[in-house]
N, C-alpha and C. Protein backbone atom coordinates (compact mmCIF):
# COMPACT_ATOMS: atom_id res chain seq x y z
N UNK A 1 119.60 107.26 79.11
CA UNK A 1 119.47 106.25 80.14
C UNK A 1 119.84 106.87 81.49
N UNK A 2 119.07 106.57 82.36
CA UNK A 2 119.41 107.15 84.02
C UNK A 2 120.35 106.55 84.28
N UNK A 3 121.04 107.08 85.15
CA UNK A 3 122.34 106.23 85.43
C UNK A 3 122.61 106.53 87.06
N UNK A 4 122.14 107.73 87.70
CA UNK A 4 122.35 108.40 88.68
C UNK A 4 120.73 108.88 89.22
N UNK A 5 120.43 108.68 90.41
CA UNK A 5 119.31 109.25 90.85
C UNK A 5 119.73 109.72 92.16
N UNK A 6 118.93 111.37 92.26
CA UNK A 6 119.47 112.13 93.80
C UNK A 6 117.99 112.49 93.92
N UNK A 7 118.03 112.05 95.17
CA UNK A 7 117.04 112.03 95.84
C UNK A 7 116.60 113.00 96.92
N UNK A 8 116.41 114.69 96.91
CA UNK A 8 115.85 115.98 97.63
C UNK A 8 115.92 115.46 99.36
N UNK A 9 116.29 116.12 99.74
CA UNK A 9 115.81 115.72 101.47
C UNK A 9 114.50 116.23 101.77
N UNK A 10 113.98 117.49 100.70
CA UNK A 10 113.15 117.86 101.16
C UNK A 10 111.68 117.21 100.62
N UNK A 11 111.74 115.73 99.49
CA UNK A 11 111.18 115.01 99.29
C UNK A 11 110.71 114.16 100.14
N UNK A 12 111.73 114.02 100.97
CA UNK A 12 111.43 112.75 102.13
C UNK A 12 110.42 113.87 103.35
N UNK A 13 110.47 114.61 103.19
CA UNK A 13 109.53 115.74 104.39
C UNK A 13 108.32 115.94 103.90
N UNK A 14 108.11 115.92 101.88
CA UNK A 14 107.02 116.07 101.79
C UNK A 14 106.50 114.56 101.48
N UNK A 15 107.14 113.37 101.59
CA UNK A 15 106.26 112.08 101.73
C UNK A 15 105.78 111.97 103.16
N UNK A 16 106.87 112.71 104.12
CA UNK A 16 106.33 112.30 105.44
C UNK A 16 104.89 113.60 105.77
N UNK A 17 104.61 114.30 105.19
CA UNK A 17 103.50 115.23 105.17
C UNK A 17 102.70 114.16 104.51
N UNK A 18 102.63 113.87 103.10
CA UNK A 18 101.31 113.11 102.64
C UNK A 18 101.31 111.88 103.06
N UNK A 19 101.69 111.23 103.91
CA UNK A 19 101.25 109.93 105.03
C UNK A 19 100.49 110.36 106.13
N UNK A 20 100.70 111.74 106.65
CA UNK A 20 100.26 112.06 107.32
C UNK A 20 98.97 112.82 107.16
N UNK A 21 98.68 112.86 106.24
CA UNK A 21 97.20 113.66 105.23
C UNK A 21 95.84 112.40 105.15
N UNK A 22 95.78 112.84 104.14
CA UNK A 22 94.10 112.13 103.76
C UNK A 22 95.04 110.41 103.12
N UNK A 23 93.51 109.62 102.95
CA UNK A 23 93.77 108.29 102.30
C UNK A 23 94.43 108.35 101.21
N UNK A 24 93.82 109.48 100.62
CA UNK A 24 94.56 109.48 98.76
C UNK A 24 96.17 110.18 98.89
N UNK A 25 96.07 110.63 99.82
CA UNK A 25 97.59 111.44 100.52
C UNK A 25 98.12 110.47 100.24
N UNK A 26 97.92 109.00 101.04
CA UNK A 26 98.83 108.18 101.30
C UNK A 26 99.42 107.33 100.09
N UNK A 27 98.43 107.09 99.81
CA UNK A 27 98.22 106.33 98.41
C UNK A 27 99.66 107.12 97.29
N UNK A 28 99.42 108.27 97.20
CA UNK A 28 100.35 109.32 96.60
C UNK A 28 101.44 109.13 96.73
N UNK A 29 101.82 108.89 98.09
CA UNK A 29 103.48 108.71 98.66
C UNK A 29 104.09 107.58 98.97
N UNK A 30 102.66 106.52 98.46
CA UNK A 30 102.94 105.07 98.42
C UNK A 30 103.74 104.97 96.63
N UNK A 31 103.30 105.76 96.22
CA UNK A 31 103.29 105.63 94.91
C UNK A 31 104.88 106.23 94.80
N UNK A 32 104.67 106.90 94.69
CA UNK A 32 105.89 107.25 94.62
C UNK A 32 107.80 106.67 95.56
N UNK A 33 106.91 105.86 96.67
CA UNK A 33 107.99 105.30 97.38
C UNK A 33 108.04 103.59 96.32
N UNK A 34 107.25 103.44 95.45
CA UNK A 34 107.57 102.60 94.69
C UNK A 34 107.98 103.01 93.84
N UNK A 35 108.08 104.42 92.97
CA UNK A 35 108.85 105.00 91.73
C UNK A 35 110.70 104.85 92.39
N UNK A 36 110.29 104.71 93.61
CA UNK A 36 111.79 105.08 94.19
C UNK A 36 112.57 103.68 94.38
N UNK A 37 111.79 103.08 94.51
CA UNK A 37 112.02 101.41 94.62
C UNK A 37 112.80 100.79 93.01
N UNK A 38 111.32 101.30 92.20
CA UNK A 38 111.57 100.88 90.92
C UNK A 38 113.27 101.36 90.35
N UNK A 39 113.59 102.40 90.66
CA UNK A 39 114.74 103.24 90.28
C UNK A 39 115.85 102.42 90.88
N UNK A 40 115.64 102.53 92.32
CA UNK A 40 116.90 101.83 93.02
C UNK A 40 117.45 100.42 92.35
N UNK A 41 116.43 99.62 92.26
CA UNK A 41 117.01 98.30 91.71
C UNK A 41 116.94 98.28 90.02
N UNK A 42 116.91 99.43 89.57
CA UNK A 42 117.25 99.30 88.10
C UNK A 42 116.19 98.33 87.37
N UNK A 43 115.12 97.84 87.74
CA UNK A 43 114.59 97.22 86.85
C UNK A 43 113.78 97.83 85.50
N UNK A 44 113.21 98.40 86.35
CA UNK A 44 111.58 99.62 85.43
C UNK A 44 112.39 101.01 85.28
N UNK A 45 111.68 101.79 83.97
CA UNK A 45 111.97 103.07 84.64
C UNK A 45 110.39 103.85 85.12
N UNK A 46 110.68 104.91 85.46
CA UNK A 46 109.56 105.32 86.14
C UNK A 46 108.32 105.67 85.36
N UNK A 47 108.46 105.83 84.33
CA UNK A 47 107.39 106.03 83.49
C UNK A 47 106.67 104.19 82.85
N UNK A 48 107.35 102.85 83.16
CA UNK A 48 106.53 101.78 83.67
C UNK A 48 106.05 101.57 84.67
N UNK A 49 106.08 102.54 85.57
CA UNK A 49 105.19 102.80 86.99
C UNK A 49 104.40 103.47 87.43
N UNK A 50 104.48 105.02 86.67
CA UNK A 50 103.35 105.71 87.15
C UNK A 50 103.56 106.84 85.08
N UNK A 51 102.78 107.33 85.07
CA UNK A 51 102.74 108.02 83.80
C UNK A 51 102.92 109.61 83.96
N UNK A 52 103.33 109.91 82.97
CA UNK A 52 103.56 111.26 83.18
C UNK A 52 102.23 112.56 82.65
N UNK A 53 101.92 113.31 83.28
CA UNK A 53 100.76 114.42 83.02
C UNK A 53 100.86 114.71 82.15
N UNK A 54 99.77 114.94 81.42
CA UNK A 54 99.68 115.35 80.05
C UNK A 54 100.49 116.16 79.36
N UNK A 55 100.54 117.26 80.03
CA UNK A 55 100.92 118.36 79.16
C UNK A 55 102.45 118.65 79.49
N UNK A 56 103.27 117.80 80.48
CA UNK A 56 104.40 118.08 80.90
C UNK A 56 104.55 119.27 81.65
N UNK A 57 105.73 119.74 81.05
CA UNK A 57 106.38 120.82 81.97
C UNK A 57 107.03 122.12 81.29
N UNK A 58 106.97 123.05 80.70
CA UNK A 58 107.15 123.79 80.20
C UNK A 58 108.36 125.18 81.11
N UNK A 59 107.73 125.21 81.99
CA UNK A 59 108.54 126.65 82.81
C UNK A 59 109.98 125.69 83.62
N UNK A 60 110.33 124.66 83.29
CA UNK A 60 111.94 124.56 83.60
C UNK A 60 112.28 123.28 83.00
N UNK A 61 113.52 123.37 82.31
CA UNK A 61 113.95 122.68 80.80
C UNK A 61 114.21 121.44 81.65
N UNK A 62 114.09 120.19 81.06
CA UNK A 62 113.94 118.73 81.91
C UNK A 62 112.94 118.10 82.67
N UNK A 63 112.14 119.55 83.28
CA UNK A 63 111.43 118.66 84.16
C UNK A 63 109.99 118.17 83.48
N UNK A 64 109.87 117.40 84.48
CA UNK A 64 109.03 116.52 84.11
C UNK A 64 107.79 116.26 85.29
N UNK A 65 106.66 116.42 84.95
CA UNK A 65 105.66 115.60 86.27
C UNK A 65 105.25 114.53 86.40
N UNK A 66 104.87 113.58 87.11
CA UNK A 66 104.18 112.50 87.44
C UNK A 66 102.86 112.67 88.22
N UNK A 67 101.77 112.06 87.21
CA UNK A 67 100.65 111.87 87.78
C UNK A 67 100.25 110.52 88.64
N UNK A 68 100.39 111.09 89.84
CA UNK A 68 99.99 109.81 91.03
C UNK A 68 98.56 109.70 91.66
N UNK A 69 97.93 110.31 90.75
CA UNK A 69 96.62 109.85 90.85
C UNK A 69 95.54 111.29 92.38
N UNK A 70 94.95 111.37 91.67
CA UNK A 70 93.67 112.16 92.87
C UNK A 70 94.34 113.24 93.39
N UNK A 71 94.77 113.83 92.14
CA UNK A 71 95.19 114.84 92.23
C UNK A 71 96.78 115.66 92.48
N UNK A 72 97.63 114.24 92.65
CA UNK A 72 98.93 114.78 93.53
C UNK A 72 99.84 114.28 92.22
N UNK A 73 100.96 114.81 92.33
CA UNK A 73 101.89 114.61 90.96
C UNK A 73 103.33 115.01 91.95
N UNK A 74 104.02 114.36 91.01
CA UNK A 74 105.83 113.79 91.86
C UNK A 74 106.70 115.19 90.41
N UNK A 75 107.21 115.90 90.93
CA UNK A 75 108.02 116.65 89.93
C UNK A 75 109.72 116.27 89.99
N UNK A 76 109.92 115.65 88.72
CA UNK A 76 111.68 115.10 88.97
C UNK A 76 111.90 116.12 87.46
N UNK A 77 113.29 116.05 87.61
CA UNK A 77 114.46 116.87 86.75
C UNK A 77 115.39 115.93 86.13
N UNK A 78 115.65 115.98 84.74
CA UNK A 78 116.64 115.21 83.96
C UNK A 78 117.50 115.39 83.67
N UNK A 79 118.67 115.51 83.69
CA UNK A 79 119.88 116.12 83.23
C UNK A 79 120.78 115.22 82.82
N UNK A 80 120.72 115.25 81.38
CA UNK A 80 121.83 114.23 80.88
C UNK A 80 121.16 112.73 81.54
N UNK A 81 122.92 111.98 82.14
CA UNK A 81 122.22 110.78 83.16
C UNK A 81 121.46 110.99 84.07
N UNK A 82 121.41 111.77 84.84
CA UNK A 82 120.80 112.08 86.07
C UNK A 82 119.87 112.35 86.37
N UNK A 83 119.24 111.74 87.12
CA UNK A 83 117.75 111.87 87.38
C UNK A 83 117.29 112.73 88.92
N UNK A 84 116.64 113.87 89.08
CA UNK A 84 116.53 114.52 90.13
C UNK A 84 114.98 114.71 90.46
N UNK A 85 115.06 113.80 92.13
CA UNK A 85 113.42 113.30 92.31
C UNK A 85 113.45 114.19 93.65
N UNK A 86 112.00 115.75 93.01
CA UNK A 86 112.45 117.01 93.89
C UNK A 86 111.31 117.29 95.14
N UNK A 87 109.84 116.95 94.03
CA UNK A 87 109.17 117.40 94.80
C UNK A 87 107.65 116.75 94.55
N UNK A 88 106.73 116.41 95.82
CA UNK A 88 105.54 115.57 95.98
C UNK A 88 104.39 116.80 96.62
N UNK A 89 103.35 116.62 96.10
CA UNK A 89 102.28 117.39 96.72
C UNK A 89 101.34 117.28 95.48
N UNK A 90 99.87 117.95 95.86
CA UNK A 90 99.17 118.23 95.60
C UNK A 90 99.25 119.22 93.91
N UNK A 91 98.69 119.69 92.96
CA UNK A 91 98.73 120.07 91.80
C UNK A 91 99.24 121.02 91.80
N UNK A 92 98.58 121.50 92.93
CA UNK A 92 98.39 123.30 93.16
C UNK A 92 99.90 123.45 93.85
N UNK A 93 100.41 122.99 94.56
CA UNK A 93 101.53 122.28 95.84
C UNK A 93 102.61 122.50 94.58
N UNK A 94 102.58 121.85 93.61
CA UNK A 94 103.72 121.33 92.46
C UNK A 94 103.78 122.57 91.74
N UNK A 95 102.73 123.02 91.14
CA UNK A 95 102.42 124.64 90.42
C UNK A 95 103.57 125.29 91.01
N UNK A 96 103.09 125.55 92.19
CA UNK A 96 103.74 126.41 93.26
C UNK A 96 105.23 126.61 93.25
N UNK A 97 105.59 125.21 94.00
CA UNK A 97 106.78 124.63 93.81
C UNK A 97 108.16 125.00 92.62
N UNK A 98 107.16 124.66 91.33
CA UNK A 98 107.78 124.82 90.14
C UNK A 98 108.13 126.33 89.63
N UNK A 99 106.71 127.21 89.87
CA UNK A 99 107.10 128.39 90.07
C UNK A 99 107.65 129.16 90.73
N UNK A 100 107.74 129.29 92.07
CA UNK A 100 109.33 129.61 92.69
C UNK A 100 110.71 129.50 92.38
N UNK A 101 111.02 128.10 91.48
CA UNK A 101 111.99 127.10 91.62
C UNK A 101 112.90 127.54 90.12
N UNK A 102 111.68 128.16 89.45
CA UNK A 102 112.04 127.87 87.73
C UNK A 102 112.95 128.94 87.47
N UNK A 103 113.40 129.92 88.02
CA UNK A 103 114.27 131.24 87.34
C UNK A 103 115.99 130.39 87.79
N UNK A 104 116.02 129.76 89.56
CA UNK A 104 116.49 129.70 90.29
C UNK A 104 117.15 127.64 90.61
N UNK A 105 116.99 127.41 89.70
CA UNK A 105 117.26 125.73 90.31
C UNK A 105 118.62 124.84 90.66
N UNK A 106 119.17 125.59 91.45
CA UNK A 106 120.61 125.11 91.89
C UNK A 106 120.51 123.57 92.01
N UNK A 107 121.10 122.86 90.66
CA UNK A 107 121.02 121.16 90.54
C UNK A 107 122.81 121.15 91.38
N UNK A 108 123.80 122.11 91.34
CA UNK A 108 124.82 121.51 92.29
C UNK A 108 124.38 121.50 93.34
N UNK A 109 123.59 122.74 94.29
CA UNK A 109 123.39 122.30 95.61
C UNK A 109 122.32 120.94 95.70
N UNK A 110 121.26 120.47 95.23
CA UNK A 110 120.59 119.94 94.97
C UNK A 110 121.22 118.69 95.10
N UNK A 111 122.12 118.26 94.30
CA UNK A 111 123.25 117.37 94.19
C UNK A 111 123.99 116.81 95.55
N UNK A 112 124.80 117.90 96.23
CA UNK A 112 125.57 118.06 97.02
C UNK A 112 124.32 117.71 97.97
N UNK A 113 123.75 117.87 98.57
CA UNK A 113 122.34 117.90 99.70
C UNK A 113 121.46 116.46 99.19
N UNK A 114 121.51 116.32 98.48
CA UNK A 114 120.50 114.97 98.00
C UNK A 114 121.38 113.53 98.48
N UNK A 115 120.78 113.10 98.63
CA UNK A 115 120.82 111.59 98.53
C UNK A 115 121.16 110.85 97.81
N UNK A 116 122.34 110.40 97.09
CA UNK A 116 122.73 109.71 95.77
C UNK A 116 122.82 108.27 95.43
N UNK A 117 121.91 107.77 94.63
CA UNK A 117 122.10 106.15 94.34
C UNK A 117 122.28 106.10 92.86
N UNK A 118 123.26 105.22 92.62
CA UNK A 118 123.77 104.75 91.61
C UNK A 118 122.91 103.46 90.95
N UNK A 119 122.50 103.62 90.01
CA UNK A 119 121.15 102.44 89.66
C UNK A 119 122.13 101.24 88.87
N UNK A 120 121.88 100.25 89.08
CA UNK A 120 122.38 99.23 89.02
C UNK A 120 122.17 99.08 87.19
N UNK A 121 122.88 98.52 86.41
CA UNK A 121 122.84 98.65 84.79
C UNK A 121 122.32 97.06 84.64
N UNK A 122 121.34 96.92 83.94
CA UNK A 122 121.09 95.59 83.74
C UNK A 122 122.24 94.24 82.65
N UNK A 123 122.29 93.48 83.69
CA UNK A 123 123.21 92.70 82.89
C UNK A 123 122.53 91.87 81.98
N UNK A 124 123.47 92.26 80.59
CA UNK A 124 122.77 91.33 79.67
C UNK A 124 123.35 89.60 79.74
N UNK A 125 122.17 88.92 79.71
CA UNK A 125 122.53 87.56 79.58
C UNK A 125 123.22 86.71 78.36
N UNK A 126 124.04 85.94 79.35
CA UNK A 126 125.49 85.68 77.89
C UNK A 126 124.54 84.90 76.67
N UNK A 127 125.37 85.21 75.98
CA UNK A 127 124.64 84.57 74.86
C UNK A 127 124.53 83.22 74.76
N UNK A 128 123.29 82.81 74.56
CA UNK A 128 122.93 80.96 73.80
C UNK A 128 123.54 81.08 72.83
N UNK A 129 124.32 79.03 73.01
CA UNK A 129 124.65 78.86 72.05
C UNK A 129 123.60 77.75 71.64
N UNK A 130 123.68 78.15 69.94
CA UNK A 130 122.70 77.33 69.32
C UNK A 130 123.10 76.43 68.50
N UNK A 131 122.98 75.13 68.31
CA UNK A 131 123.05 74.14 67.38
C UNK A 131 122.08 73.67 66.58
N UNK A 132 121.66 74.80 65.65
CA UNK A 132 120.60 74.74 64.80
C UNK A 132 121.56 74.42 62.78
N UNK A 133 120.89 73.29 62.32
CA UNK A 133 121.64 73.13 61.02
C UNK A 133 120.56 73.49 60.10
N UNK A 134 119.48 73.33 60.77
CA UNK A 134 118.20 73.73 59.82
C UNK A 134 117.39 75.15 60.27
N UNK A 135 117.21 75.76 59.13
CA UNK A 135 116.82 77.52 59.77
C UNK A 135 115.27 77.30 59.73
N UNK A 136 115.16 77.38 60.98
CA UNK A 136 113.73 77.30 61.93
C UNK A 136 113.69 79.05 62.53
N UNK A 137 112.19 78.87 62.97
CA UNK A 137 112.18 80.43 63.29
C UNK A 137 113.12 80.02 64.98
N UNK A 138 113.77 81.45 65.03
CA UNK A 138 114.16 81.59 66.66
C UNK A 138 113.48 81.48 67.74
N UNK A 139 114.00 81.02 68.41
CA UNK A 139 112.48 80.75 69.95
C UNK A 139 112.53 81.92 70.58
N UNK A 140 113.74 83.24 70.51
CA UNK A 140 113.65 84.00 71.39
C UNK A 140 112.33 85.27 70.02
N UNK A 141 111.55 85.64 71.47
CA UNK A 141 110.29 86.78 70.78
C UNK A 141 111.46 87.39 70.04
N UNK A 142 110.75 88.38 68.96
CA UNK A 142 111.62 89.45 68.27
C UNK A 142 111.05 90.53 68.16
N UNK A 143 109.68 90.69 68.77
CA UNK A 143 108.84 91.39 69.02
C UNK A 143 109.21 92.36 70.59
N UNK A 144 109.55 93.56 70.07
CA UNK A 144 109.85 94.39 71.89
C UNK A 144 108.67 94.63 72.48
N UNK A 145 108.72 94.43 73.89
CA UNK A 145 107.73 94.89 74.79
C UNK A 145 107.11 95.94 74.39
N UNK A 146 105.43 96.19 74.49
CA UNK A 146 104.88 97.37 74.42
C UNK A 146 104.40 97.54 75.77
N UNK A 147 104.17 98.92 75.98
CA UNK A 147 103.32 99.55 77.24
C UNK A 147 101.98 99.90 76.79
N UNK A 148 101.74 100.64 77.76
CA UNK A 148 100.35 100.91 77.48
C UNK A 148 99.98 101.94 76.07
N UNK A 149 100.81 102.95 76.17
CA UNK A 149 100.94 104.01 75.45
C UNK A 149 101.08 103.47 74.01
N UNK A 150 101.88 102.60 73.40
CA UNK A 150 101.69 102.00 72.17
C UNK A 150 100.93 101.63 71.92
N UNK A 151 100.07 100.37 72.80
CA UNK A 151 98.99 99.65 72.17
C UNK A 151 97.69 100.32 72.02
N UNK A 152 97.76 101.75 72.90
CA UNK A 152 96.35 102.69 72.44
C UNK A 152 96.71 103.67 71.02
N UNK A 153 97.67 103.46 70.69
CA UNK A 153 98.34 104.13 69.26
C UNK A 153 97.77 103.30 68.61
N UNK A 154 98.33 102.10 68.67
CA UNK A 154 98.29 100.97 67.71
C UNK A 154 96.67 100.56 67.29
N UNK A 155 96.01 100.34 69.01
CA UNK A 155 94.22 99.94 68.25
C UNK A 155 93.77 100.85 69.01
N UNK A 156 93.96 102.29 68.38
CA UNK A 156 93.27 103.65 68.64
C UNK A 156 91.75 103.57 67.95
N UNK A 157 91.79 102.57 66.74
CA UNK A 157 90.26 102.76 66.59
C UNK A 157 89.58 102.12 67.07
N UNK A 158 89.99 100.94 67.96
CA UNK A 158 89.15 100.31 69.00
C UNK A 158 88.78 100.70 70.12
N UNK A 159 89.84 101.76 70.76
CA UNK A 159 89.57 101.91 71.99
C UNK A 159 88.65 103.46 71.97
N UNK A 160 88.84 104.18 70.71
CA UNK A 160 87.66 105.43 70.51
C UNK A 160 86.40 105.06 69.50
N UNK A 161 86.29 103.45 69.68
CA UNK A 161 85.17 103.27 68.89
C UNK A 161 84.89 103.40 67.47
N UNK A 162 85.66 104.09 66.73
CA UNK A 162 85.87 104.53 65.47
C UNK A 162 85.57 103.05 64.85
């Protein structure tokens, strides 16, 4: 569970670059200023907001990419609780990025220099009390939320035609 999100300064330089780019630029750093939204108030985590690239991340242990669509992807770092949201650009931009970054990734300075918000823990609601003498089904679902990613598991032979 995230518990901690630090936020790069040098993230906020490359959202203010892709606002300043093409339409789909913007779109990109719109996207991602809602991954940042989503985080702050603890509701979603970021992967109910934008999905992660296929193939992940291989050349540095945690990280992770986000595909924000037309080409641009958000690269954050996991550690334990902590969530580290580093870097925005273009594919090639992130490649780059990652490869420089991967022998070398100082998460204390990173830390120390970032931006730190503490994500709010969702409070669970006190419990109903029930005055049931006869065993009826429960009104609360018992069924957990699915995303997208389950229900194309689930009717995989519908959605490949099979």
């Amino acid at each position: 569970m995230i518990e901690t999100i630090h936020l790069d300064p040098k993230l906020k330089k490359c959202l203010v670059t892709l606002k300043k780019g093409s339409r789909r630029a913007c779109l990109a750093a719109d996207r991602v200023e809602t991954i940042i939204d989503a985080l702050k108030t603890g509701g979603t985590l970021p992967e109910q907001v934008c999905a992660f690239t296929r193939n992940g991340e291989a050349r540095i242990k945690g990280c992770r990419k986000f595909n924000l669509g037309a080409g641009y992807r958000l690269v954050t770092l996991k550690q334990d609780s902590d969530l580290y949201l580093l870097f925005a650009g273009t594919h090639d931009e992130c490649s780059r990025w990652i490869e420089n970054n991967r022998d070398h990734l100082p998460l204390e300075m990173i830390a120390e220099r970032s931006r730190t918000v503490k994500r709010p823990i969702p409070q669970a609601s006190p419990a109903k009390e029930t005055h049931c003498t006869d065993k009826t089904e429960p009104e609360e679902d018992w069924i957990p939320p699915l995303d997208d990613r389950d229900l194309r598991v689930i009717f995989s032979g519908l959605v490949n035609g099979n």
